[in-house]
Protein backbone atom coordinates (compact mmCIF):
# COMPACT_ATOMS: atom_id res chain seq x y z
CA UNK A 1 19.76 -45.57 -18.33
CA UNK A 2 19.99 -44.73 -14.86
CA UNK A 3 22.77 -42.22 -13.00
CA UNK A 4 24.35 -43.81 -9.76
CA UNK A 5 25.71 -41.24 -7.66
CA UNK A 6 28.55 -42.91 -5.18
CA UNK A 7 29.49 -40.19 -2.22
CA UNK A 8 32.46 -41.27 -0.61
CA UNK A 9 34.33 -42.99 -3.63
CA UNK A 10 37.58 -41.75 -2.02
CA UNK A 11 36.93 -45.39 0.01
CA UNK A 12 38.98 -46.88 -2.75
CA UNK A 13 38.47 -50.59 -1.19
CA UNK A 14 34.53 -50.02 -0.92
CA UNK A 15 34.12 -48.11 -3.94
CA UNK A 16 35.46 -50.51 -6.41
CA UNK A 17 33.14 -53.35 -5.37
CA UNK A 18 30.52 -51.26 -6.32
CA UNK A 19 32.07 -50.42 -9.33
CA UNK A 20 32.87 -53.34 -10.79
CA UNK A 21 29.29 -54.99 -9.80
CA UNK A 22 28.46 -51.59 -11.92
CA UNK A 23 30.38 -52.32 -14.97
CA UNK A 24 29.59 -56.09 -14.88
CA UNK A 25 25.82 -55.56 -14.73
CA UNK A 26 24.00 -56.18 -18.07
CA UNK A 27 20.92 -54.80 -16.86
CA UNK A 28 22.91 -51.53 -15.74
CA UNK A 29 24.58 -51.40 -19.00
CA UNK A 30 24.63 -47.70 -20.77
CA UNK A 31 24.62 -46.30 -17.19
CA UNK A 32 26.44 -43.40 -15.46
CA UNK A 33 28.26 -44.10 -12.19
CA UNK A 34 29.10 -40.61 -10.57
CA UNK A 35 31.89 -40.40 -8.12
CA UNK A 36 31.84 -37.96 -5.14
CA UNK A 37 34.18 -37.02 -2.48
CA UNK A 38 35.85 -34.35 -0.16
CA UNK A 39 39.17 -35.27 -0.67
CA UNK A 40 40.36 -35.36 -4.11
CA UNK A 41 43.49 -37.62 -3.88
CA UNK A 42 41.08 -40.58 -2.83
CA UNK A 43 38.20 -39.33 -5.45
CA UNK A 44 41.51 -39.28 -8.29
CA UNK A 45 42.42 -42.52 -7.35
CA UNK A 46 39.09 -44.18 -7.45
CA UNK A 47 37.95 -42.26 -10.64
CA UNK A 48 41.54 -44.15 -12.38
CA UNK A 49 40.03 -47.38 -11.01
CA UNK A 50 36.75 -47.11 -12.53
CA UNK A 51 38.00 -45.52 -15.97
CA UNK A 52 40.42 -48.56 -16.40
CA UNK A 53 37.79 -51.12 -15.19
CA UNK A 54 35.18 -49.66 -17.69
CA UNK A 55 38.02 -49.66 -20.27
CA UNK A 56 38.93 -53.33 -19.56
CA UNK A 57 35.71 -54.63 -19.36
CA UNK A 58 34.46 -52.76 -22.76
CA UNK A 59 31.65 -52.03 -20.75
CA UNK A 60 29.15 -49.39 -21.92
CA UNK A 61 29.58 -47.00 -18.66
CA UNK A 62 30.09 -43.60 -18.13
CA UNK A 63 32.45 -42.22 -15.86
CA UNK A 64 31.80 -38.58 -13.68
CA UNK A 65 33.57 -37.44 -10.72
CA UNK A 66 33.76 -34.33 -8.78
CA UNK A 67 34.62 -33.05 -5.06
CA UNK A 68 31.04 -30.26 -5.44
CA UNK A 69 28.43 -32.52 -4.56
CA UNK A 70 25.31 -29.90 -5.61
CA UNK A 71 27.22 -30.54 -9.28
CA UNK A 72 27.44 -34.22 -9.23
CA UNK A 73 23.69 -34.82 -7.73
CA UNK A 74 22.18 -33.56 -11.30
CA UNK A 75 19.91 -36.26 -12.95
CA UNK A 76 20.67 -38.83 -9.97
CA UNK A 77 18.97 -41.39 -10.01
CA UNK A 78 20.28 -43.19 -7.15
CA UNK A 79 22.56 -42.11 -4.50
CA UNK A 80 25.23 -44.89 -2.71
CA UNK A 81 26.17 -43.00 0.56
CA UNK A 82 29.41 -44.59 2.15
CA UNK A 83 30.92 -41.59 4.43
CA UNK A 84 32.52 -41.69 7.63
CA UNK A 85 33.43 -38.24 9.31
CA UNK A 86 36.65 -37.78 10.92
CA UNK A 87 38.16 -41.08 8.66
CA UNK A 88 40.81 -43.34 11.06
CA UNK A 89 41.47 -40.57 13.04
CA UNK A 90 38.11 -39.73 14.58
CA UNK A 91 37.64 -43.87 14.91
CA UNK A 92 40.53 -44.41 17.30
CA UNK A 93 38.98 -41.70 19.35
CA UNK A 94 36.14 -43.37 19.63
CA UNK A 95 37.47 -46.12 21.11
CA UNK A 96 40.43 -44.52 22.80
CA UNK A 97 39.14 -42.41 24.85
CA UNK A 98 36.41 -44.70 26.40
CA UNK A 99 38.88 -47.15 27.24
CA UNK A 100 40.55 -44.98 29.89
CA UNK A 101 37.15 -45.40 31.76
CA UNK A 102 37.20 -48.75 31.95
CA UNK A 103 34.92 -49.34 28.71
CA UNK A 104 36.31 -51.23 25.72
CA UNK A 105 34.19 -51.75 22.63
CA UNK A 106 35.09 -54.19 19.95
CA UNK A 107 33.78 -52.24 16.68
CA UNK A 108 32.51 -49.10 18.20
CA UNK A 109 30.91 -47.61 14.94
CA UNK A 110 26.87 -48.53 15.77
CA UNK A 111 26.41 -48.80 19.89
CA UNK A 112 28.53 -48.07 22.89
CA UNK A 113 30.39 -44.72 23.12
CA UNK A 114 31.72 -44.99 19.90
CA UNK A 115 29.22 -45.86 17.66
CA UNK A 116 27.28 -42.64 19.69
CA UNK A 117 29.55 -40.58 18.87
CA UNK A 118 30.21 -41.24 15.23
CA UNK A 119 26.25 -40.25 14.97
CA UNK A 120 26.66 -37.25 16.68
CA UNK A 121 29.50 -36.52 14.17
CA UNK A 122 27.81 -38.51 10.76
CA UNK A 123 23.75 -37.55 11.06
CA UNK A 124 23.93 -33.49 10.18
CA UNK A 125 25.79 -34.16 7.05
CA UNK A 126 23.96 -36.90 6.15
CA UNK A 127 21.06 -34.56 6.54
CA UNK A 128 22.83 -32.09 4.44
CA UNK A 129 22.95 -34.56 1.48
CA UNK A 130 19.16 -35.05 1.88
CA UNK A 131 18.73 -31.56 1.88
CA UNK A 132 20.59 -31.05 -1.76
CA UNK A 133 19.33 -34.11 -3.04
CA UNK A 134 15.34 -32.78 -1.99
CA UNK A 135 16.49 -29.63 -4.23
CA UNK A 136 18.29 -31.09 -7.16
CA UNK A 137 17.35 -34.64 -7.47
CA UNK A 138 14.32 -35.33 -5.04
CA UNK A 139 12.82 -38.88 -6.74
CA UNK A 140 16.62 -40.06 -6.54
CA UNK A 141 16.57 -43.35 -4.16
CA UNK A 142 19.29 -43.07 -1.46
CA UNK A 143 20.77 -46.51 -0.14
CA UNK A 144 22.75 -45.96 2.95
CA UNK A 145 25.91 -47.73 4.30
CA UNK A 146 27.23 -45.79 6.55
CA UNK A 147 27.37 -46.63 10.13
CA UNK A 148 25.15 -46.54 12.67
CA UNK A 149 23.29 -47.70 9.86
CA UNK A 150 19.41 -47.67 12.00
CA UNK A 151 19.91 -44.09 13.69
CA UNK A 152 21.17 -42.51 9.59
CA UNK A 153 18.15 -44.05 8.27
CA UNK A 154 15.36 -43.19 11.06
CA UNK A 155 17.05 -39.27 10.61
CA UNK A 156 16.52 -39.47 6.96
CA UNK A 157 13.26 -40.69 7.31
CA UNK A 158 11.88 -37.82 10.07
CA UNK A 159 14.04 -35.23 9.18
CA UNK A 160 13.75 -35.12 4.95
CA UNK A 161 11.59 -36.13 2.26
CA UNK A 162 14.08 -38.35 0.69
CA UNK A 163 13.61 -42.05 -0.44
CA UNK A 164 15.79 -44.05 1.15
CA UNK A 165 17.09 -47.70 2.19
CA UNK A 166 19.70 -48.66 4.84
CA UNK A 167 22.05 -51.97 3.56
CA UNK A 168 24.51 -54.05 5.11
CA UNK A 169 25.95 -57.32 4.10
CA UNK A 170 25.96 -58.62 8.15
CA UNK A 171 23.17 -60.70 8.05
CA UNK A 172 24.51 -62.45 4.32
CA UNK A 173 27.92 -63.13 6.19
CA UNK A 174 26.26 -64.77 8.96
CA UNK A 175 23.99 -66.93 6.73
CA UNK A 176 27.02 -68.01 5.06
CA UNK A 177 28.87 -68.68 8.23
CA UNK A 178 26.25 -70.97 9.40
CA UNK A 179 25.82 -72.74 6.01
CA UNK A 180 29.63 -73.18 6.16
CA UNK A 181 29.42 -74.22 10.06
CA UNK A 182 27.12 -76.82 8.51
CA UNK A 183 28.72 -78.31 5.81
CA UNK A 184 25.89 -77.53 3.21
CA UNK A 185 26.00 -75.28 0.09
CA UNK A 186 24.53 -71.85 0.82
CA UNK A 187 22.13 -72.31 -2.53
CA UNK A 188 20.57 -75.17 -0.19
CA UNK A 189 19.31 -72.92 2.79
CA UNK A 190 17.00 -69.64 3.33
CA UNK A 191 16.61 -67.59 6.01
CA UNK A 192 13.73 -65.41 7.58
CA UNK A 193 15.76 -62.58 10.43
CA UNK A 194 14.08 -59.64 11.83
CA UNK A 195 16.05 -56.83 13.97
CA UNK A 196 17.87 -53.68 13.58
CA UNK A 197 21.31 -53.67 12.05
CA UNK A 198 23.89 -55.42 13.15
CA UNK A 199 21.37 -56.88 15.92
CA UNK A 200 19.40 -59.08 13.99
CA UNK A 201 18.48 -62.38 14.72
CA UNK A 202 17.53 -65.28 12.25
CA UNK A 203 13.89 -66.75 13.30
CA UNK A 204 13.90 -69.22 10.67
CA UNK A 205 16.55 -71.31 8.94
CA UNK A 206 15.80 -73.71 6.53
CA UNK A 207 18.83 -76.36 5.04
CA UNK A 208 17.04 -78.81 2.31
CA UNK A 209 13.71 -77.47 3.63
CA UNK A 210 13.96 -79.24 7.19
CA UNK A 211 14.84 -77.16 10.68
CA UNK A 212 18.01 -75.52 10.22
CA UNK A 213 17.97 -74.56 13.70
CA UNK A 214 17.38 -77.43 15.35
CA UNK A 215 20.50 -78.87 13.13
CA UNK A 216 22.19 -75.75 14.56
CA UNK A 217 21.61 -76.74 17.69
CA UNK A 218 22.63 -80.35 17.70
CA UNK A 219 26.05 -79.26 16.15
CA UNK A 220 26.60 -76.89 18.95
CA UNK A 221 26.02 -79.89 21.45
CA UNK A 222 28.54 -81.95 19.03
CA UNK A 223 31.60 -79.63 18.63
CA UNK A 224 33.29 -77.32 20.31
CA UNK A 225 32.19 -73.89 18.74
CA UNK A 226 34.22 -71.53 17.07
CA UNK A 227 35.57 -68.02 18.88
CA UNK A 228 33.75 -66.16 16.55
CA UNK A 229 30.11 -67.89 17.06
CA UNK A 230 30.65 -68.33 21.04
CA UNK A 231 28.51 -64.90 22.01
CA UNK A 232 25.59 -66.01 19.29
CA UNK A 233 25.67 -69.73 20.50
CA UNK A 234 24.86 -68.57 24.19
CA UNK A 235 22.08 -66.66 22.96
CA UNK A 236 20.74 -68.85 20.54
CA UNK A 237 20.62 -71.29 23.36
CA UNK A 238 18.40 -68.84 25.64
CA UNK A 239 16.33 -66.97 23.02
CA UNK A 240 15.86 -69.61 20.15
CA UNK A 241 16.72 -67.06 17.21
CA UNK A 242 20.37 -67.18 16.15
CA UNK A 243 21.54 -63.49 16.60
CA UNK A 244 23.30 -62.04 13.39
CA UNK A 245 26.58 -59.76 11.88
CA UNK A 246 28.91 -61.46 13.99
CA UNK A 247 29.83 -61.66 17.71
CA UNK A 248 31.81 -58.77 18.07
CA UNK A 249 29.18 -56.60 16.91
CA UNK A 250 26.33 -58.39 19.20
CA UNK A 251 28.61 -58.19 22.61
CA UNK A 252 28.54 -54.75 22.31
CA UNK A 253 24.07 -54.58 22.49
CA UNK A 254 24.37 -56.98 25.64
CA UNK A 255 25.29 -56.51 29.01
CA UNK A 256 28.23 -58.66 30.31
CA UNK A 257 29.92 -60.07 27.19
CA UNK A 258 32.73 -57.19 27.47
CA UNK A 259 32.55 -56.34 31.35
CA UNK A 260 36.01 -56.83 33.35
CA UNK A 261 34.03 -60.26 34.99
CA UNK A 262 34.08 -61.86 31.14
CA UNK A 263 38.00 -60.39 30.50
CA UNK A 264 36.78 -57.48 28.35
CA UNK A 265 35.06 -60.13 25.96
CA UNK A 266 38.14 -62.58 25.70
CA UNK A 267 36.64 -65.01 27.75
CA UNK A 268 34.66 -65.74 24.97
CA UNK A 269 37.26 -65.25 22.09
CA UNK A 270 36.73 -61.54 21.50
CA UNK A 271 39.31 -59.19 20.72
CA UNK A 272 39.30 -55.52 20.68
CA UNK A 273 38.58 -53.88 17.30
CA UNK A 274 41.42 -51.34 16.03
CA UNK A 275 40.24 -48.40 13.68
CA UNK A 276 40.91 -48.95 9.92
CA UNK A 277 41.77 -46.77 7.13
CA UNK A 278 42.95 -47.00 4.02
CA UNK A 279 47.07 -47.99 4.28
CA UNK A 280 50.04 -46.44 2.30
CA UNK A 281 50.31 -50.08 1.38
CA UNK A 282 46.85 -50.10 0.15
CA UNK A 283 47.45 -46.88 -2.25
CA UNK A 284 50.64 -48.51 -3.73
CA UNK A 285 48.30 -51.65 -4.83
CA UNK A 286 46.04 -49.62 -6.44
CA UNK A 287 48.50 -47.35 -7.75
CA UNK A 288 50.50 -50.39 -9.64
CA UNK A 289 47.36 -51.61 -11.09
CA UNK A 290 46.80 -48.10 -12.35
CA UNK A 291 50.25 -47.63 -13.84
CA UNK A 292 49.88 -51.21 -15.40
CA UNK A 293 52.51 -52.77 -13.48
CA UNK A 294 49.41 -55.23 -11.84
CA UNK A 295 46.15 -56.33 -13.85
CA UNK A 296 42.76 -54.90 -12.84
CA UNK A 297 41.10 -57.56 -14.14
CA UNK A 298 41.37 -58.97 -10.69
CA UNK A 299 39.04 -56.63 -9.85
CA UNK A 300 36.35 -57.26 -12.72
CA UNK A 301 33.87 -59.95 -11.22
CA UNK A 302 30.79 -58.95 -9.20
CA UNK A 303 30.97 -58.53 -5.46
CA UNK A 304 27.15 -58.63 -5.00
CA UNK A 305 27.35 -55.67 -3.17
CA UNK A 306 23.63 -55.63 -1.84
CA UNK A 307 23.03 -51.70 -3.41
CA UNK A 308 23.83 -52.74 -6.99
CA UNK A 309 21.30 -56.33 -6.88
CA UNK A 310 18.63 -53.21 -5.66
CA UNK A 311 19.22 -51.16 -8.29
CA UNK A 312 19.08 -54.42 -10.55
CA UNK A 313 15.85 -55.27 -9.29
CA UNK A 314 14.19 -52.05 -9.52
CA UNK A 315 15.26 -50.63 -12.81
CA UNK A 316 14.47 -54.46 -13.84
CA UNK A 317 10.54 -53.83 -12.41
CA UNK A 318 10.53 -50.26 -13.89
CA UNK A 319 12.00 -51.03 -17.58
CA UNK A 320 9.38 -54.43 -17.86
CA UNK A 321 6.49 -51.76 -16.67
CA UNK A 322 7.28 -49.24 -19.64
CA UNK A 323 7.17 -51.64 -21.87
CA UNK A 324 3.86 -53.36 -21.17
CA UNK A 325 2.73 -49.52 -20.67
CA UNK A 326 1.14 -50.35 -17.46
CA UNK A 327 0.81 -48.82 -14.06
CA UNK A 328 -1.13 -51.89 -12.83
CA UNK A 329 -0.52 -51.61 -8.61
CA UNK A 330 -0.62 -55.54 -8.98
CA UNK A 331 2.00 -56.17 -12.09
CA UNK A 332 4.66 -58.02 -10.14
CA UNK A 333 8.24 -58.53 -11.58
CA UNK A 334 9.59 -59.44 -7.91
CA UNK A 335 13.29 -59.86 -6.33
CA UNK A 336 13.41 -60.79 -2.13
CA UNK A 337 16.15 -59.37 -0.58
CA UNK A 338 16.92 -61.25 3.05
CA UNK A 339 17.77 -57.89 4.66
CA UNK A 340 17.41 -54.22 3.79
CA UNK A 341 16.77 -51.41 7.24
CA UNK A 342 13.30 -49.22 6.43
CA UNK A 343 10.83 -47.92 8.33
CA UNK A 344 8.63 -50.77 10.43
CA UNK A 345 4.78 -49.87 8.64
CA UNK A 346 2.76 -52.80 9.28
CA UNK A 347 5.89 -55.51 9.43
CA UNK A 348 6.68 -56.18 12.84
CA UNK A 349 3.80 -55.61 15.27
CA UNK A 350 5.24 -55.81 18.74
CA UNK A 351 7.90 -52.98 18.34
CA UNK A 352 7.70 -49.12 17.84
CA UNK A 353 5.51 -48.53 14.32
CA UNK A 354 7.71 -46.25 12.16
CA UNK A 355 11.15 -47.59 13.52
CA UNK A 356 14.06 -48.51 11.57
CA UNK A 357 14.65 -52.23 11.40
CA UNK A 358 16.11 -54.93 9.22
CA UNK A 359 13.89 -56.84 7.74
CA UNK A 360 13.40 -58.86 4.87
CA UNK A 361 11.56 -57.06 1.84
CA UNK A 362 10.06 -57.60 -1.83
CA UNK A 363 11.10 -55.43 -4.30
CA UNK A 364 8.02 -55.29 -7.32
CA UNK A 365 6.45 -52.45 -9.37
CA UNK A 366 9.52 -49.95 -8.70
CA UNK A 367 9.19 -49.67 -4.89
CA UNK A 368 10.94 -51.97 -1.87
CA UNK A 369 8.47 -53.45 0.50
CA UNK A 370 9.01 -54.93 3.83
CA UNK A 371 7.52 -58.58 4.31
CA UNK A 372 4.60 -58.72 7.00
CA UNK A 373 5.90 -60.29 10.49
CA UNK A 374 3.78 -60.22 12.58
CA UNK A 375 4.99 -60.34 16.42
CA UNK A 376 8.66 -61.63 17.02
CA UNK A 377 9.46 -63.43 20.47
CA UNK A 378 8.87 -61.12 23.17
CA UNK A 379 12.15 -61.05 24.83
CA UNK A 380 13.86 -60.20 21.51
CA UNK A 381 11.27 -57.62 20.75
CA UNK A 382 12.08 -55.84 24.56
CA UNK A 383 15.90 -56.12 23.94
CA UNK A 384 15.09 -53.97 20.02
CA UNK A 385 13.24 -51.82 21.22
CA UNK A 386 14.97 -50.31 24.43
CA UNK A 387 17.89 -50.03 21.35
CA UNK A 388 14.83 -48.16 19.45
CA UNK A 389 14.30 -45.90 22.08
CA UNK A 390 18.07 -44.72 22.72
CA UNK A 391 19.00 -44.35 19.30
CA UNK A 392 16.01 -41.85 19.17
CA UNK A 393 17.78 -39.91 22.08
CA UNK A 394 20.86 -40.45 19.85
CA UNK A 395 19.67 -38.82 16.48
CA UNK A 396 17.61 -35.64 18.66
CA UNK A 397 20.83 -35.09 20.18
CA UNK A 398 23.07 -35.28 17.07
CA UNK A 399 20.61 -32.98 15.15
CA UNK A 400 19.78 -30.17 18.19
CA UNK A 401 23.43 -30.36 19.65
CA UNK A 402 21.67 -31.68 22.94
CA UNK A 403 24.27 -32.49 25.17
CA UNK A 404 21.65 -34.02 27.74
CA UNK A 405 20.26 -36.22 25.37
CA UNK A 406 23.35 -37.61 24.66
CA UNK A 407 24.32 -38.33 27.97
CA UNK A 408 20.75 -40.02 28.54
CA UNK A 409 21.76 -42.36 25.63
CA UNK A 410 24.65 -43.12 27.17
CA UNK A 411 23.30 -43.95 30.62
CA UNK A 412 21.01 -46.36 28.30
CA UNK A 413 23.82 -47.80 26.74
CA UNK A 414 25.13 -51.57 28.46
CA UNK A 415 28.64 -50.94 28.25
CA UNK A 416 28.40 -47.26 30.29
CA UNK A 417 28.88 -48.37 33.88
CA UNK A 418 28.09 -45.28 35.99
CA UNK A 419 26.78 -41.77 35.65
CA UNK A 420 30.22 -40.42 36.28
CA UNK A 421 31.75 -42.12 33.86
CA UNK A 422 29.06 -41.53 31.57
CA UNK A 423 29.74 -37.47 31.57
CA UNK A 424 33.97 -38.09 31.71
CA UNK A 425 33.56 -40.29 28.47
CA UNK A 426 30.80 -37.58 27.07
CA UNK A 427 32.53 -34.64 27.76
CA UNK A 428 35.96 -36.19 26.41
CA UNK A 429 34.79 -37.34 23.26
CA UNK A 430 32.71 -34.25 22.64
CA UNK A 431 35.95 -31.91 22.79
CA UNK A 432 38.34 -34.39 20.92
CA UNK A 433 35.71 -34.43 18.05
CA UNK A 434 34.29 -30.72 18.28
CA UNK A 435 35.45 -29.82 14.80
CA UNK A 436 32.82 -32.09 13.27
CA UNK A 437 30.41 -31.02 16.25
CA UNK A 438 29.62 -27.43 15.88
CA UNK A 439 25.83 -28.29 16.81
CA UNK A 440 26.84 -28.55 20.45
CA UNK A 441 29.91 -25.66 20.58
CA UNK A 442 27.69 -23.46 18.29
CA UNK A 443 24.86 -23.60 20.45
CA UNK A 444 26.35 -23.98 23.69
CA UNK A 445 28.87 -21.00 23.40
């Protein structure tokens, strides 16, 4: 059976969702799941986890962990990357320092300052990972998480030969938050959304098979809508597509929602993010269930962790080709996924060709394949693909230590009022993060 690699299992709270989908998958059954991570206490812990899930579940999975990533790569057949450079610390900077110029962010991990800067910080090494996995394990399919999920993937798929899929449950929260807004079951609506992540909007919703939209849209009229839906409602009302992943990640690719003139986003129920990490709190949890003062069976039931149904789906297309022995192009054992981020081939017409975006996609005779578009509303397709454009600027910059380019995409970016503030924020951030920036110091000195 298959060998799923995990880099960055020292995200205890991350890692064990895929984990237990892992060990509660009988189509993964007889399966590896390899844990990787710089720092050992975190990789320790999680390993624990996983051992006493496996143990409780009598599940037929093998446990591997190591911090030497060349070592744990071997035989991969897939490769979940979850990292974050700079952990809590390098997040508060992020949105720290940008803040005493007047520009608060309320996630700051895939636009604004902040999410700019954790690319300049996240895209080498991811490129590094691509690099070892092109050496040891180059058929291995790599599904990224990590954040800014569309500027990681369109690196990845310019800068290495690497197979690879960007995933993110936004657009499956807000589906659920509408069917809940609603009052129907989930099971009893569909979706069609088209975007990039954490900027995509739903074009089509179905509840029952009539216009979920339109139902959307009465309701709106009806009751008075929630904080949390107020920056989506306004531009569902102008654009006619309900914008997805939740407000406080769509203020931040619009102009206005967080200026001083809307109170810094309250005026519409925002508040401002605060970095997360994992607590001491957190550790002693896991630690009890460890020591068996807690049960892990809390833990054993499937989080549906988008990577794992992928994996499901193609090892579930490869296993029923081998045993018809065929390598018919049209055999189809096919799974729809509502959202995964890949290059845009032939899907959506009237953006860049060859751009990341979110987009819905089969997945049949071992490969993942976007669904054909066509052209999306034109106002929606200029707002993607100025964000196209400056996340291009983003990932040159982060890979050639550019310091111009960077500033360009900050000039580009909605929240960045001026020039001048533009180069105080830049020049800031770049010093308070120039341990995991040696591109620019390196080549600048």
């Amino acid at each position: 059976m298959s060998k799923i690699v995990i880099i960055g299992a020292g995200s205890v709270v991350f890692s064990r969702g895929l984990i237990a989908d892992i060990v509660m998958s009988n189509e993964l059954s007889g399966s590896t799941i390899a844990l990787c991570d710089i720092d050992p206490k975190g990789l320790d812990l999680t390993t624990q986890l996983a051992q006493r899930m496996v143990l409780e579940a009598e599940a037929d999975i093998t446990i591997e962990s190591s911090t030497e990533r060349n070592e744990i790569l071997l035989g991969a057949d897939y490769v979940i990357q979850t990292i974050a450079i700079g952990g809590k610390s390098a997040w508060e900077k992020d949105l720290e320092i940008p803040m005493k110029y007047g520009v608060l962010q309320t996630v700051g991990d895939t636009v604004g300052p902040g999410g700019i800067s954790r690319a300049l910080r996240l895209i080498p090494v991811v490129l590094d990972i691509c690099h070892d996995m092109e050496d040891i394990c180059p058929e291995a399919l790599l599904l990224n998480y990590s954040n800014p999920n569309s500027c990681v993937c369109s690196a990845i798929h310019q800068y290495s030969g690497i197979k690879a899929v960007g995933l993110c449950q936004g657009l499956y929260e807000t589906h659920k938050e509408l069917a809940n807004f609603l009052n129907v079951p989930i099971e009893e609506t569909s979706i069609l959304a088209v975007g990039i992540n954490h900027f995509n909007w739903i074009l089509n919703f179905f509840v029952q098979g009539m216009d979920g939209l339109a139902m959307l849209r009465d309701r709106f009229d009806l009751v008075e809508i929630p904080d949390n839906m107020k920056i989506s409602a306004n531009l569902f009302r102008v654009f006619g597509a309900y914008p997805a992943s939740g407000d406080k990640h769509v203020a931040e690719f619009i102009p206005y929602f967080l200026s001083r003139d809307a109170d810094h986003g309250r005026r519409y129920g925002l508040e401002l993010m605060q970095a997360y990490g994992q607590s001491p709190e957190h550790w002693e949890i896991i630690r009890n269930h460890l020591d068996g003062y807690m049960p892990v069976d809390l833990y054993l039931k499937r989080s549906n962790e988008i990577a794992i149904s992928l994996i499901e789906a193609l090892e579930s297309s490869n296993w029923a080709m081998s045993a018809l022995n065929t390598k018919d192009p049209f055999f189809k054992v096919v799974r729809y996924f509502d959202a995964v981020n890949i290059p845009n081939y032939g899907i959506v017409t009237n953006v860049p060709e060859g751009a990341i975006l979110e987009v819905p996609a089969i997945v049949n005779n071992n490969a993942v394949r976007g669904v054909f578009i066509g052209d999306i509303p034109s106002g929606i397709a200029t707002l993607l693909t100025q964000r196209i454009y400056q996340q291009n600027l983003i990932m040159e910059s982060a890979i050639n230590g550019d310091r111009n380019l960077a500033l360009q995409a900050l000039l580009l970016d909605p929240l960045v009022p001026s020039t001048e503030v533009a180069e105080l924020i830049l020049d800031e951030l770049l010093e308070a993060q120039s341990e995991y920036l040696p591109r620019f110091f390196d080549m600048n000195e």
